[in-house]
C-alpha atoms as a PDB file:
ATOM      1  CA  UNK A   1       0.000   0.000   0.000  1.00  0.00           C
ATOM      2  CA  UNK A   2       1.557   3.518  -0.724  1.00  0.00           C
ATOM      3  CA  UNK A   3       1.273   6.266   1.595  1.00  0.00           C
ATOM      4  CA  UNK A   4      -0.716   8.243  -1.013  1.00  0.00           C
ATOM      5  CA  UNK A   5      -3.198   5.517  -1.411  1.00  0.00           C
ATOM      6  CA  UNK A   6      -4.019   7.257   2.497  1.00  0.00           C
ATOM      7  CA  UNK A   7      -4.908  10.830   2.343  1.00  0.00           C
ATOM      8  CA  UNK A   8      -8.079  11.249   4.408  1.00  0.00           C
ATOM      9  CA  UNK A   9      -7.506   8.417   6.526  1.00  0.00           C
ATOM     10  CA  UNK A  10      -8.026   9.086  10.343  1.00  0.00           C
ATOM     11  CA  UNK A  11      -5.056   8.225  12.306  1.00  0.00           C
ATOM     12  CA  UNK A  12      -4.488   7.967  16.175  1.00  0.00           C
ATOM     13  CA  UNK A  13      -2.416   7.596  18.946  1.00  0.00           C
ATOM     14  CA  UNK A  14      -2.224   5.948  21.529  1.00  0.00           C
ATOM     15  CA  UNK A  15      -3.730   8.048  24.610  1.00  0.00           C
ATOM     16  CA  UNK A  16      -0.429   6.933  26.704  1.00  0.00           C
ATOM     17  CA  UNK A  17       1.586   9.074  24.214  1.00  0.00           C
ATOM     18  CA  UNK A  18       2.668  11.834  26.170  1.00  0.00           C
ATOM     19  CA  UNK A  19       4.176  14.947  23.370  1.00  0.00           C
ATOM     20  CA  UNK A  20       7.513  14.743  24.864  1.00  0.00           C
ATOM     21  CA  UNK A  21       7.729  10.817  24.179  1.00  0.00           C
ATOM     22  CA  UNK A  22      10.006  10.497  20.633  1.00  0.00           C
ATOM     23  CA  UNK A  23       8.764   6.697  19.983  1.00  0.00           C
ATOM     24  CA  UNK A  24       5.293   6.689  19.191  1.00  0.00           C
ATOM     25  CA  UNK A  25       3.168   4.667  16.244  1.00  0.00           C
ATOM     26  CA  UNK A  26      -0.085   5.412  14.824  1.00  0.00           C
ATOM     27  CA  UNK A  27      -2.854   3.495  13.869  1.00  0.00           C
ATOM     28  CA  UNK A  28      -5.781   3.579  11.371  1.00  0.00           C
ATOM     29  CA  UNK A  29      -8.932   1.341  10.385  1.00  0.00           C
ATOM     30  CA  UNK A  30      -9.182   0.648   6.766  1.00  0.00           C
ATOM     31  CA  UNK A  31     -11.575  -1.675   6.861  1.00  0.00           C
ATOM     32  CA  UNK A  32     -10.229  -5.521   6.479  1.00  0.00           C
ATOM     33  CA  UNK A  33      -6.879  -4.258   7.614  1.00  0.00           C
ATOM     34  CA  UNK A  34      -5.526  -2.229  10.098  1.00  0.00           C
ATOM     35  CA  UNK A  35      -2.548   0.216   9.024  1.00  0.00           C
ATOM     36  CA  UNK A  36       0.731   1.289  11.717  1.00  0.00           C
ATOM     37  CA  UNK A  37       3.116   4.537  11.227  1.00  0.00           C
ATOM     38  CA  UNK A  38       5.507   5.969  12.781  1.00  0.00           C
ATOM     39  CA  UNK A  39       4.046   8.973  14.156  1.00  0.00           C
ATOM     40  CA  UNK A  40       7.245  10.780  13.971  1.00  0.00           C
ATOM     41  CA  UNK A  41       7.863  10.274  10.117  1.00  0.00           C
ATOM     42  CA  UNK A  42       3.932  10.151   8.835  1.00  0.00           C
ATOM     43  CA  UNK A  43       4.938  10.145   4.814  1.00  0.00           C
ATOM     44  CA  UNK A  44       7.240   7.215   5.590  1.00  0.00           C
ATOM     45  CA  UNK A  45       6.626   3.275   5.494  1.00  0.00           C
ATOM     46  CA  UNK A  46       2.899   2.186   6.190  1.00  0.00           C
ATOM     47  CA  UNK A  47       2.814  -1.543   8.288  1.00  0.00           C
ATOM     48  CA  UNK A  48      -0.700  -3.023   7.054  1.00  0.00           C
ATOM     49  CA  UNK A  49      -1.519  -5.977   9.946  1.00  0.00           C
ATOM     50  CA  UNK A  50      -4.791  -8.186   8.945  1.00  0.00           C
ATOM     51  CA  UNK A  51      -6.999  -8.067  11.540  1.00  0.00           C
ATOM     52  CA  UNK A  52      -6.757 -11.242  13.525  1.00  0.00           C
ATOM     53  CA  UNK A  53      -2.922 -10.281  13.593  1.00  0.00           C
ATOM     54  CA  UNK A  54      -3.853  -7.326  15.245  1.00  0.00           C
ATOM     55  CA  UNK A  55      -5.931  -8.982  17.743  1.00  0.00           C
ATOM     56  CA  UNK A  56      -3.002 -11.132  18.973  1.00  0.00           C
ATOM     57  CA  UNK A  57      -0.936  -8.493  18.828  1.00  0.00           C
ATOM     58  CA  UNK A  58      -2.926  -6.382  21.271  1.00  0.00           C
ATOM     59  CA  UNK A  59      -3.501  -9.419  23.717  1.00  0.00           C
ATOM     60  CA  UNK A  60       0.287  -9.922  23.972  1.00  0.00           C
ATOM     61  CA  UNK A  61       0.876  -6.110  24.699  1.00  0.00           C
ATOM     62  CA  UNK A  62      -2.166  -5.874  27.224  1.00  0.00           C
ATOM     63  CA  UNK A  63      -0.759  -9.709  28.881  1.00  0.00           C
ATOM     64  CA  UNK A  64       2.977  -8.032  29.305  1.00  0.00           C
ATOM     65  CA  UNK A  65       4.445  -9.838  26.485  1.00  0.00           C
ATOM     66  CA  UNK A  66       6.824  -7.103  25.198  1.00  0.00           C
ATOM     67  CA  UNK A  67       7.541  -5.639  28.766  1.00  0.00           C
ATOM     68  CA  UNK A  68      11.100  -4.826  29.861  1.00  0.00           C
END
């Protein structure tokens, strides 16, 4: 998918992101996928996850999984 195949697309953050944190990602619904960005470089790379990905994805994160 090319970033200019997503002008008008809604993108957010999560509401943890503080404005002086430097690593953040976005996310938008696109229907039968879910896209990621870096928040700091939004014209970059687009990540597109399908959505049962996303669902284990979110699980792991919420369960610890990526702690350090």
């Amino acid at each position: 998918m090319q970033t200019s195949d997503l002008n008008g697309v809604k993108w957010r953050k999560s509401s943890h992101s503080q404005p002086t944190q430097s690593e953040c990602v976005e996310v938008a619904c696109l229907g039968e996928v879910n896209a990621v960005r870096d928040s700091k470089n939004p014209g970059g790379g687009v990540l597109t996850v399908q959505p049962q990905a996303w669902g284990a994805l979110l699980a792991e994160i919420k369960q610890g999984t990526y702690d350090l």
